[in-house]
C-alpha atoms as a PDB file:
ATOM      1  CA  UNK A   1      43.988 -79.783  18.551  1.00  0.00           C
ATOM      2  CA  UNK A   2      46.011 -80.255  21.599  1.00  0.00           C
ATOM      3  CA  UNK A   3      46.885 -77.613  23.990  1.00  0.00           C
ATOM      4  CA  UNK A   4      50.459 -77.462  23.095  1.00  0.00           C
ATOM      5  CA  UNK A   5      49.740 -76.387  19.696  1.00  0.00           C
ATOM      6  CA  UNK A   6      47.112 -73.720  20.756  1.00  0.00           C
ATOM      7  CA  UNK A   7      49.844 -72.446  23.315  1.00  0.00           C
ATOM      8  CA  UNK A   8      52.304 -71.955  20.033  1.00  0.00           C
ATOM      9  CA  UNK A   9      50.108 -69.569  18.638  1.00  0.00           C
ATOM     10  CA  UNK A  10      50.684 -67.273  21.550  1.00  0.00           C
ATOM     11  CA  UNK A  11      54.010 -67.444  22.711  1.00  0.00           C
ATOM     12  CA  UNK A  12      57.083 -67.677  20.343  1.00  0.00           C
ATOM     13  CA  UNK A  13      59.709 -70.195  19.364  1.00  0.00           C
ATOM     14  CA  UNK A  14      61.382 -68.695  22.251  1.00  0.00           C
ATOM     15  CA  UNK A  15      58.912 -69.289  24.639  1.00  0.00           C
ATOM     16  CA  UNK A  16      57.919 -65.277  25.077  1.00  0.00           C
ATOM     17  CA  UNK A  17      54.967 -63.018  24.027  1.00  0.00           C
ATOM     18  CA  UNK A  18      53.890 -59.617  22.893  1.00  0.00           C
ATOM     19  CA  UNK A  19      50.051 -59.539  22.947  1.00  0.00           C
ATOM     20  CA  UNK A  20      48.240 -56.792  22.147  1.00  0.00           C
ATOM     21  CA  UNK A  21      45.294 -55.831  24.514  1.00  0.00           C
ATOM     22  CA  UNK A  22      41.997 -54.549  22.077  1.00  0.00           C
ATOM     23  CA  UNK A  23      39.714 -55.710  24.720  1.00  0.00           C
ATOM     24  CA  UNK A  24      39.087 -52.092  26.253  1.00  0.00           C
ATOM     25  CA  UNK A  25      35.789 -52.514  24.692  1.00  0.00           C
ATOM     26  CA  UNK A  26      34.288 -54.135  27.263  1.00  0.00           C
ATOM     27  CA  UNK A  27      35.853 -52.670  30.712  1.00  0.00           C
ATOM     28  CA  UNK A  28      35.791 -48.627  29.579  1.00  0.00           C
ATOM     29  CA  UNK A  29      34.717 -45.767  27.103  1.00  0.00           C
ATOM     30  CA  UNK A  30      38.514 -44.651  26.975  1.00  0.00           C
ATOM     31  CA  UNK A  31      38.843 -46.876  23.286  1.00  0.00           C
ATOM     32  CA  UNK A  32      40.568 -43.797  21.667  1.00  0.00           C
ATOM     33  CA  UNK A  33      43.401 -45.415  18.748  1.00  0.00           C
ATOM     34  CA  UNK A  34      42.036 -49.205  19.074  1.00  0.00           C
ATOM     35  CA  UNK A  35      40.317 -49.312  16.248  1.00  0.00           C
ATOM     36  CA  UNK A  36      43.225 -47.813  13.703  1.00  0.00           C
ATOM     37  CA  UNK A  37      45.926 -49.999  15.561  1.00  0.00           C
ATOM     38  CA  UNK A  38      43.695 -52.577  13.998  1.00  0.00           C
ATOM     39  CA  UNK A  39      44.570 -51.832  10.639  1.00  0.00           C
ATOM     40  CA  UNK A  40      48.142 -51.722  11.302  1.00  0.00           C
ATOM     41  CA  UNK A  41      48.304 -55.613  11.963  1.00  0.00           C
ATOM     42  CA  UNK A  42      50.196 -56.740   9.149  1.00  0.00           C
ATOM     43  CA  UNK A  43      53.122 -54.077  10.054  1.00  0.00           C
ATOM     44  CA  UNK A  44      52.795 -55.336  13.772  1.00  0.00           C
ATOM     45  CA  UNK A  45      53.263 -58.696  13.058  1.00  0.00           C
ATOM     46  CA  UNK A  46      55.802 -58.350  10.896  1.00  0.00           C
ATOM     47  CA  UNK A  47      57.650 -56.024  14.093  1.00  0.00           C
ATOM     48  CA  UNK A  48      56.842 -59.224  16.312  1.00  0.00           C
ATOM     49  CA  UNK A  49      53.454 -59.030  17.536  1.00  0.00           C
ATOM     50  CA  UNK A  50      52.442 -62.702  18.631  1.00  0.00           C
ATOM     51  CA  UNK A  51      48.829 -62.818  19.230  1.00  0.00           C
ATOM     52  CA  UNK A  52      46.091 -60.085  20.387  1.00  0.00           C
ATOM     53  CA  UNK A  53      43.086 -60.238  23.025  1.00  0.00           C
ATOM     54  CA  UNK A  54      40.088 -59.081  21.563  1.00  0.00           C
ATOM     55  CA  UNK A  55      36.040 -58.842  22.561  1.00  0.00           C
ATOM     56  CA  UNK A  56      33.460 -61.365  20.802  1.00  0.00           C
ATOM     57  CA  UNK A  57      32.066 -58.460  18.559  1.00  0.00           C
ATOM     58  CA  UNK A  58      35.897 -57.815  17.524  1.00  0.00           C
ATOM     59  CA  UNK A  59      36.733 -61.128  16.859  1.00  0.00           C
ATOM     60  CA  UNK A  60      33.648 -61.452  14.032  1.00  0.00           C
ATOM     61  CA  UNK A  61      34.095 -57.818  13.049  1.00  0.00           C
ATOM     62  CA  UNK A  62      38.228 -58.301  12.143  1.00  0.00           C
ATOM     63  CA  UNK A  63      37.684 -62.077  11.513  1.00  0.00           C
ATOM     64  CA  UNK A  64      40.528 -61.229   8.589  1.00  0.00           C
ATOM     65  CA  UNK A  65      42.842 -59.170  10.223  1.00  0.00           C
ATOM     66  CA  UNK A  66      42.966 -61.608  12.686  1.00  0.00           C
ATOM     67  CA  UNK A  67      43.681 -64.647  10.648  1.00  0.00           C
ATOM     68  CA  UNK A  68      47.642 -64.361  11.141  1.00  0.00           C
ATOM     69  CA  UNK A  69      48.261 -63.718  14.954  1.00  0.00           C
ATOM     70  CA  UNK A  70      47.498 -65.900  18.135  1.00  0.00           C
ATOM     71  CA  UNK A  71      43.767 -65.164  19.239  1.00  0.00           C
ATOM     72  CA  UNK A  72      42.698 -65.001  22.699  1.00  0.00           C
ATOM     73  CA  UNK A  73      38.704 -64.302  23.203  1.00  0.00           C
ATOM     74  CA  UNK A  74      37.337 -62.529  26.482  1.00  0.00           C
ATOM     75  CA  UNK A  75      35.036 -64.209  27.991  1.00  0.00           C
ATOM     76  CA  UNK A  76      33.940 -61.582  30.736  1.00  0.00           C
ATOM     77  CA  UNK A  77      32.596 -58.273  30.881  1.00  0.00           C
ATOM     78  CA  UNK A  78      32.825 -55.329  33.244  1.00  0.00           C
ATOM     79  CA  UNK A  79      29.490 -54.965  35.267  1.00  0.00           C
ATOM     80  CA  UNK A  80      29.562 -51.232  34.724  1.00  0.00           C
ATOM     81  CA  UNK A  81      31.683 -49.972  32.039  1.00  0.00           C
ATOM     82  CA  UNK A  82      31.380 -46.626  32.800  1.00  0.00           C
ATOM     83  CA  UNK A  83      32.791 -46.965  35.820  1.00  0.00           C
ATOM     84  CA  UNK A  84      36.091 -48.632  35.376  1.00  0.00           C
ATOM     85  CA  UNK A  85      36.839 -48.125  39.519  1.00  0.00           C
ATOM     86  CA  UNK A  86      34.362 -51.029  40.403  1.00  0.00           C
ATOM     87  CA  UNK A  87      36.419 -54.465  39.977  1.00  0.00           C
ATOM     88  CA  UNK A  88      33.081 -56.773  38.882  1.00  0.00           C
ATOM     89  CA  UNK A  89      32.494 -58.683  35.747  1.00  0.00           C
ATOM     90  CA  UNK A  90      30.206 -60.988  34.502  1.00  0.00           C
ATOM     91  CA  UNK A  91      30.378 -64.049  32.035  1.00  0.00           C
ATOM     92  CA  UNK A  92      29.188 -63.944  28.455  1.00  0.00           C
ATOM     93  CA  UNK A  93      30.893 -66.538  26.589  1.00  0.00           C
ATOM     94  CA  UNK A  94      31.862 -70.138  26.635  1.00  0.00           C
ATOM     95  CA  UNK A  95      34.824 -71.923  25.420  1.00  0.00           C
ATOM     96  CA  UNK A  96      32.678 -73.586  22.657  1.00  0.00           C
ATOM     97  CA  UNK A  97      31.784 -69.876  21.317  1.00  0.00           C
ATOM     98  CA  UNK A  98      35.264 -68.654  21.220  1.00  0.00           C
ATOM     99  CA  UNK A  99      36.383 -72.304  19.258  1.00  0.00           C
ATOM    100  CA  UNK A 100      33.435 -70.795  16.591  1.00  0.00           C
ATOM    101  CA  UNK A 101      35.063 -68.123  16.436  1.00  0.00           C
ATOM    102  CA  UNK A 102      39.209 -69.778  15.584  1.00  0.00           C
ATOM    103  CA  UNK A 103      40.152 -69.015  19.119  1.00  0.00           C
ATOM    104  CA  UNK A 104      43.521 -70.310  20.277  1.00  0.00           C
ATOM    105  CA  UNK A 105      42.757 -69.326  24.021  1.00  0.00           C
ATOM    106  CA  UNK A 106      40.027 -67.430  26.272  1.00  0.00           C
ATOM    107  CA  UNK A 107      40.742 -65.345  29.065  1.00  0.00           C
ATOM    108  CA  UNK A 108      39.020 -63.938  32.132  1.00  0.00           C
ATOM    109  CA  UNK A 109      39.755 -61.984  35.083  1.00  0.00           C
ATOM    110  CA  UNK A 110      39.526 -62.574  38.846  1.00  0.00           C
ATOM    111  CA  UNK A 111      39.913 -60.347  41.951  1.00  0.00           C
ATOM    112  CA  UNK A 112      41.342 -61.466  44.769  1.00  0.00           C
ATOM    113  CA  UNK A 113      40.493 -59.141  47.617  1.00  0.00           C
ATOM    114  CA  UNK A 114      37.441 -57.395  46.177  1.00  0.00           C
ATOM    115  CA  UNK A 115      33.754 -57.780  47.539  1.00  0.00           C
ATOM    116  CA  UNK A 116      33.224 -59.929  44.634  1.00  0.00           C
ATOM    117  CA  UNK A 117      35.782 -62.067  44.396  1.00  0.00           C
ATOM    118  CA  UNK A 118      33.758 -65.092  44.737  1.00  0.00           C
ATOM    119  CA  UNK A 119      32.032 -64.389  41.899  1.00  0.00           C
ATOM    120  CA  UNK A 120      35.349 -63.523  39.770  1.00  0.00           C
ATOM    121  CA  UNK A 121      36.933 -67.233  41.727  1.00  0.00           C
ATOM    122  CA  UNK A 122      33.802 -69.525  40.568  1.00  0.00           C
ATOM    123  CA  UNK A 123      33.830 -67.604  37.046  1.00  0.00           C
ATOM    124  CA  UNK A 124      37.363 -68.370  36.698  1.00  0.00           C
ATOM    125  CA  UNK A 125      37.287 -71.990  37.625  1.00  0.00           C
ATOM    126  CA  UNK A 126      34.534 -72.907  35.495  1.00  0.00           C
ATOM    127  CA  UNK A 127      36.328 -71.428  32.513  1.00  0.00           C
ATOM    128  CA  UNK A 128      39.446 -73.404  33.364  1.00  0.00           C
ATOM    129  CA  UNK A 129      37.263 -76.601  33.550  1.00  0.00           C
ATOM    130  CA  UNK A 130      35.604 -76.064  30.472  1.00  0.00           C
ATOM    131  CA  UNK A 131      39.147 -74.998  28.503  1.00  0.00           C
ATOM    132  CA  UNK A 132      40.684 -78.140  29.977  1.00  0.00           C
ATOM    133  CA  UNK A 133      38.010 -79.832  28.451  1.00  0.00           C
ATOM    134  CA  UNK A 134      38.650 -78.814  25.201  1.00  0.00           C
ATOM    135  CA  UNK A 135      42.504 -78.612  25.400  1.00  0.00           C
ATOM    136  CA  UNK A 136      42.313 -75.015  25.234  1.00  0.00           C
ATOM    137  CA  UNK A 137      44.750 -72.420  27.089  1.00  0.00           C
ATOM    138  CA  UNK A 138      42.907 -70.512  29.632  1.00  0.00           C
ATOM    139  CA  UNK A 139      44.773 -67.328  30.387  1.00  0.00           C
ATOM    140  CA  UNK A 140      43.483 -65.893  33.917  1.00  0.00           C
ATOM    141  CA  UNK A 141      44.096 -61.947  34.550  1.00  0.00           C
ATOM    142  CA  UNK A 142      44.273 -62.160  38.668  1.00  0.00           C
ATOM    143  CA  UNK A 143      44.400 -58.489  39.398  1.00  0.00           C
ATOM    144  CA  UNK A 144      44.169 -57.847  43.966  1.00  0.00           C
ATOM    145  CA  UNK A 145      41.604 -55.915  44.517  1.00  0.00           C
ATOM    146  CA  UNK A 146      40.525 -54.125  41.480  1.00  0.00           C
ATOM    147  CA  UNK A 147      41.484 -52.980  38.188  1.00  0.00           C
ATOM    148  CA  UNK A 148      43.970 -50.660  38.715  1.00  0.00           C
ATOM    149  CA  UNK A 149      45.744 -49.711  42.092  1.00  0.00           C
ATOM    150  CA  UNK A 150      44.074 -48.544  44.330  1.00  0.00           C
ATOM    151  CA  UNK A 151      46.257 -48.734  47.374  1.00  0.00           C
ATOM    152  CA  UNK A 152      49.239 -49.603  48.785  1.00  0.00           C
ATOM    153  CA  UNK A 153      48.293 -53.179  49.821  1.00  0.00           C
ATOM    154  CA  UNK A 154      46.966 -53.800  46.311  1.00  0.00           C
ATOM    155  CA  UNK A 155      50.692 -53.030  44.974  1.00  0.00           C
ATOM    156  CA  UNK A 156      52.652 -54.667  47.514  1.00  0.00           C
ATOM    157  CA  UNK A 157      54.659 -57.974  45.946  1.00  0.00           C
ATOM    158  CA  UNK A 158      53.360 -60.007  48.362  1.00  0.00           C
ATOM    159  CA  UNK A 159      49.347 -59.367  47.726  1.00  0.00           C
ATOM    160  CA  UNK A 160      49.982 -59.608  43.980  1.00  0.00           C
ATOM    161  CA  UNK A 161      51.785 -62.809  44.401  1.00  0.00           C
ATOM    162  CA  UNK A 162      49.534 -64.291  46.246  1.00  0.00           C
ATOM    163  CA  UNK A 163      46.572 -63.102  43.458  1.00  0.00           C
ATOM    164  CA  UNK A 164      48.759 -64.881  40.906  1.00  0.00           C
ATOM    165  CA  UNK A 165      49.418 -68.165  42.561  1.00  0.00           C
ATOM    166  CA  UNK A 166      45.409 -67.846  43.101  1.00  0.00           C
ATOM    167  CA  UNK A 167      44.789 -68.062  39.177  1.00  0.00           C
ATOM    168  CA  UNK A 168      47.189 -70.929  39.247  1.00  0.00           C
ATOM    169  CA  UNK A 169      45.405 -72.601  41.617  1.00  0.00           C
ATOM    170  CA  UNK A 170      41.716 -72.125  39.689  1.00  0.00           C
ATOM    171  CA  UNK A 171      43.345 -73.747  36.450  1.00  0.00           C
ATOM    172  CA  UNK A 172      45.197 -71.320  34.714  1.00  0.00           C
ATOM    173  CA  UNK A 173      47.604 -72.224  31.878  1.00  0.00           C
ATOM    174  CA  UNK A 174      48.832 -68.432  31.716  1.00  0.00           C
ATOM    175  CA  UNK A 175      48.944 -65.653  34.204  1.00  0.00           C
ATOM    176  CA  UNK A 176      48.282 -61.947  33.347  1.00  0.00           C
ATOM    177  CA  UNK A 177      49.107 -59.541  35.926  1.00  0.00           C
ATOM    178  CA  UNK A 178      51.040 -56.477  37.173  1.00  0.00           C
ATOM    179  CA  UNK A 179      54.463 -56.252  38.785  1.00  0.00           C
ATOM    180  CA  UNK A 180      55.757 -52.984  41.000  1.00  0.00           C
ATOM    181  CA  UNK A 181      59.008 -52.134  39.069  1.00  0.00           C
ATOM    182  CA  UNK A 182      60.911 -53.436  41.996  1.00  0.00           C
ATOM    183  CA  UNK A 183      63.682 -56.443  41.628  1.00  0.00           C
ATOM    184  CA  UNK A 184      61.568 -58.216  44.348  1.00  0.00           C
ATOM    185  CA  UNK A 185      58.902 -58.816  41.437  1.00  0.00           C
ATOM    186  CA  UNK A 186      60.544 -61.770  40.884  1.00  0.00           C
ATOM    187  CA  UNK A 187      58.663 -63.014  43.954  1.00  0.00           C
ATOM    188  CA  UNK A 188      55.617 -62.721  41.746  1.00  0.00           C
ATOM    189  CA  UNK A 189      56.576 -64.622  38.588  1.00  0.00           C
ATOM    190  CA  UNK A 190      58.142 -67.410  41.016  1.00  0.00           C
ATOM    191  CA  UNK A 191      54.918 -68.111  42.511  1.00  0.00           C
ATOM    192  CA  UNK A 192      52.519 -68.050  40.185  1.00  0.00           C
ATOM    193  CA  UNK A 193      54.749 -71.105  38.555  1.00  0.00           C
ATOM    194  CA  UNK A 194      53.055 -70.418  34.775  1.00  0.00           C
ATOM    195  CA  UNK A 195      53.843 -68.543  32.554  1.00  0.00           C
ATOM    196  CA  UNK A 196      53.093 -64.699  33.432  1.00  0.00           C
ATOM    197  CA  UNK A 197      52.482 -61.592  30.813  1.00  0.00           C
ATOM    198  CA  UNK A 198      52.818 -58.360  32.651  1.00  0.00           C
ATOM    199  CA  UNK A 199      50.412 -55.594  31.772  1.00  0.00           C
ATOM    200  CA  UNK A 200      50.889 -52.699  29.907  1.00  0.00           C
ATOM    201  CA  UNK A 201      51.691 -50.755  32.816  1.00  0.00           C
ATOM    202  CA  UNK A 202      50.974 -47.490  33.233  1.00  0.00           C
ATOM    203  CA  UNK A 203      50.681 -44.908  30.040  1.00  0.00           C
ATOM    204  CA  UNK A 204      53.528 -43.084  29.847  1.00  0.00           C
ATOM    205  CA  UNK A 205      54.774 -40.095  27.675  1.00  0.00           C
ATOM    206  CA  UNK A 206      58.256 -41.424  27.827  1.00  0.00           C
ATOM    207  CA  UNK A 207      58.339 -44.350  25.508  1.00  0.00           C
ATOM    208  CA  UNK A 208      62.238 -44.878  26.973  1.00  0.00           C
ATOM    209  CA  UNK A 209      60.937 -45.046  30.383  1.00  0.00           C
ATOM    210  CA  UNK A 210      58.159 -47.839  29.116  1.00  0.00           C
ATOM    211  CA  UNK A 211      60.999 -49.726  27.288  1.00  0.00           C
ATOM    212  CA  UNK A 212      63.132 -49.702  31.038  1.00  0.00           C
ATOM    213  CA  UNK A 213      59.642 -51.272  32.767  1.00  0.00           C
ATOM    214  CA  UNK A 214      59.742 -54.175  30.204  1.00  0.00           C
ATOM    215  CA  UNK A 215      63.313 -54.815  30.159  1.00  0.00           C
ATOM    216  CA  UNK A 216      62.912 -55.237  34.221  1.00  0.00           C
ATOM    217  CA  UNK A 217      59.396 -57.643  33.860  1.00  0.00           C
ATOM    218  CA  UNK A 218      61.790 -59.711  31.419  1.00  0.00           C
ATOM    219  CA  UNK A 219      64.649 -59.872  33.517  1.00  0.00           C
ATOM    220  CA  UNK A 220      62.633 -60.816  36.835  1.00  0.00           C
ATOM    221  CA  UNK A 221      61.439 -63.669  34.289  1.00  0.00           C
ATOM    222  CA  UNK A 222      58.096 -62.255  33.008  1.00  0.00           C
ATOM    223  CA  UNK A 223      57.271 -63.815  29.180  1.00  0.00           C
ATOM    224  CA  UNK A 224      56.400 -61.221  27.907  1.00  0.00           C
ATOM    225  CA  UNK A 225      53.602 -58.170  27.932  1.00  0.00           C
ATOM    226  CA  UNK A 226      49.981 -58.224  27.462  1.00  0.00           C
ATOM    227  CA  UNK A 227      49.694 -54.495  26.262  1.00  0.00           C
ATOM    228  CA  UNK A 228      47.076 -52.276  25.496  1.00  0.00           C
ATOM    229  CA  UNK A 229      47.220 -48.567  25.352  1.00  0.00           C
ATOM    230  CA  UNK A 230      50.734 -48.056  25.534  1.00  0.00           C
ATOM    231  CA  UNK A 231      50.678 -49.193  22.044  1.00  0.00           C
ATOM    232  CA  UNK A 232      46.872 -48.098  20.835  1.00  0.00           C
ATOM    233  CA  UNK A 233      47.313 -44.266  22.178  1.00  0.00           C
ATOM    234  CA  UNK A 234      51.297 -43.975  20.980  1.00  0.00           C
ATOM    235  CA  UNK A 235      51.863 -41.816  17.948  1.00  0.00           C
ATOM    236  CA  UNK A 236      53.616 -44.986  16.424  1.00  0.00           C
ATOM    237  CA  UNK A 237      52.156 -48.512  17.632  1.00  0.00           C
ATOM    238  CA  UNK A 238      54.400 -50.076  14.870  1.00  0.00           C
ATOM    239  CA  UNK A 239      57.315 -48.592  16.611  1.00  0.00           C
ATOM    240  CA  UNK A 240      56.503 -49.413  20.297  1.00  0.00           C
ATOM    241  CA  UNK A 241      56.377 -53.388  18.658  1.00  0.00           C
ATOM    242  CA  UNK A 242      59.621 -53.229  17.118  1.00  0.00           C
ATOM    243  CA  UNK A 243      60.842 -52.058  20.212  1.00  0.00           C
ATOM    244  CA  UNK A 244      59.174 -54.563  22.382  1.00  0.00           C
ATOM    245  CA  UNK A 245      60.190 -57.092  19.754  1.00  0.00           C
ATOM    246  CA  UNK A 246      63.850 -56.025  20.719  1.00  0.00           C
ATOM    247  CA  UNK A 247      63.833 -56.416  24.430  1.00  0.00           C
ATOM    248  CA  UNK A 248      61.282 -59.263  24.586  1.00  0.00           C
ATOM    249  CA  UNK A 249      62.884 -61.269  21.631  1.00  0.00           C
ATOM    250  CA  UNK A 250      65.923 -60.410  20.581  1.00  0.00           C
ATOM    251  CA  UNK A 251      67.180 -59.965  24.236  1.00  0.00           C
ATOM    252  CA  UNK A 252      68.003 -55.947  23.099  1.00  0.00           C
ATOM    253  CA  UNK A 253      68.399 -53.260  25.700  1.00  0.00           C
ATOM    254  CA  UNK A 254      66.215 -50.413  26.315  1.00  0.00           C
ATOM    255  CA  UNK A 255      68.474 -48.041  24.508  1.00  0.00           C
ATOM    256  CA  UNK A 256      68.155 -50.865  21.408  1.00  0.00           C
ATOM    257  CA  UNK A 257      64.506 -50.941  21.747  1.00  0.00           C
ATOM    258  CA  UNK A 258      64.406 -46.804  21.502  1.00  0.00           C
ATOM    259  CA  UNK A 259      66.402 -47.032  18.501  1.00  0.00           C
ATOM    260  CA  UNK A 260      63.753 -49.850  16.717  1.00  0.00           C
ATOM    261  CA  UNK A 261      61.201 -47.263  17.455  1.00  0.00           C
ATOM    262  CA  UNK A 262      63.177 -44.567  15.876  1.00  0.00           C
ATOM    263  CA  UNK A 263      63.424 -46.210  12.517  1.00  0.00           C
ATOM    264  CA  UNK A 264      59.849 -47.570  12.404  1.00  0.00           C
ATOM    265  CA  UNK A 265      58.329 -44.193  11.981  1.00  0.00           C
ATOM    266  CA  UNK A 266      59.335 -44.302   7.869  1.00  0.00           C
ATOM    267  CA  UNK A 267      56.679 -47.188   8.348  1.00  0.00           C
ATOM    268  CA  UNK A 268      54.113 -45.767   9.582  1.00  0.00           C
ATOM    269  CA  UNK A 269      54.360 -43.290   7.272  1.00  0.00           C
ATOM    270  CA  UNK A 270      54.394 -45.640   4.596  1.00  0.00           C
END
């Protein structure tokens, strides 16, 4: 199967993405709602979901629920999970297992910045290698410093620009990473020169406020979102698709996407 094909699977007609992060598995204990977001697939894909990154375990353990969205396998794990401050993982899978398993791409994380970014640079490479060798999409999650941020530098345009065009450079076919907010974010997307989904962002209680964050990543030329608890821990993940679905694909406004999530509670309910 060539690449182009596997890349379908992931991003839209239109080029764009909503992928839905269930790896949380692997990096942290904080798993609260992935599990029941699982068994609201079929309403989430019919909202617009695209394709979902999931853990190993997951992707044998849902092998059906799975079956009709773009898969993406991770293929690292956090060194200490219960310690999601310390920006380390490790490798556990190769691109051969995640082909077992139907994957249409793997993905891994570096760190650019951190004490072990070597590690997280070789890791990364190898993957990219070993995806190119099978025309499969490697999607690298560059991320300055650590996880989350953790100070100023590791939020400033310029550092997580940088981090992105690093991923490039090790192989990647797709960029995951995190923009400011800022119109200069466009600084980001330009340099990493693939395709970049954002992530999640921070969780918010103000799903209007989320839906103004994604409307900027798309208009500083983001592809989408690679998103994780701000749909698992909402009161209605059906709703927070349909309302991505309206910025991200339809080209809707914030206000738009609010009003998708309105009317996609008498599904949930359903």
């Amino acid at each position: 199967m060539s690449k182009t094909r596997r890349m379908s699977r992931i991003f839209s007609n239109d080029g764009k993405s909503i992928t839905l992060a269930l790896d949380g598995y692997y990096f942290s204990t904080k798993t609260a709602g992935i599990d029941q977001t699982i068994a609201l697939l079929p309403q989430l894909i019919e909202n617009g979901l695209d394709a979902v990154i999931v853990t190993y375990g997951m992707a044998k353990l849902y092998a059906e629920s799975f079956k009709d969205v773009g898969l993406v396998v991770r293929a690292d794990l956090s060194t200490s999970v219960f310690d999601a401050r310390i920006p380390q993982t490790t490798d556990i899978l190769s691109v051969e297992d995640a082909l077992k398993l139907g994957a249409d791409s793997v993905i891994s994380m570096t760190f650019p910045g951190a004490d072990g970014e070597t590690a997280s640079h070789k890791m990364a490479w190898e993957l990219a290698k070993a995806a190119d060798n099978w025309n499969v999409p490697y999607m690298c999650e560059t991320l300055p410093y650590s996880y989350h941020v953790t100070s100023p530098e590791s939020n400033q345009i310029e550092t997580i620009a940088a981090a992105a065009r690093i991923g490039t450079e090790l192989g990647a076919d797709i960029i995951k990473t995190r923009l400011t907010g800022d119109p200069a974010d466009v600084k980001i997307i330009e340099a990493a020169k693939r395709p970049v989904l954002v992530l999640g962002g921070p969780k918010t209680d103000n799903i209007l406020d989320y839906f103004n964050y994604v409307k900027h990543c798309m208009d500083v030329g983001a592809k989408g979102v690679a998103v994780g608890r701000n749909i698992t821990l909402d009161e209605n993940p059906i709703g927070v698709v349909a309302g991505l679905n309206t910025i991200i694909h339809q080209n809707g406004t914030p206000a738009d996407a609010y009003q998708s999530y309105q009317s996609s509670f008498a599904l949930l309910q359903a």
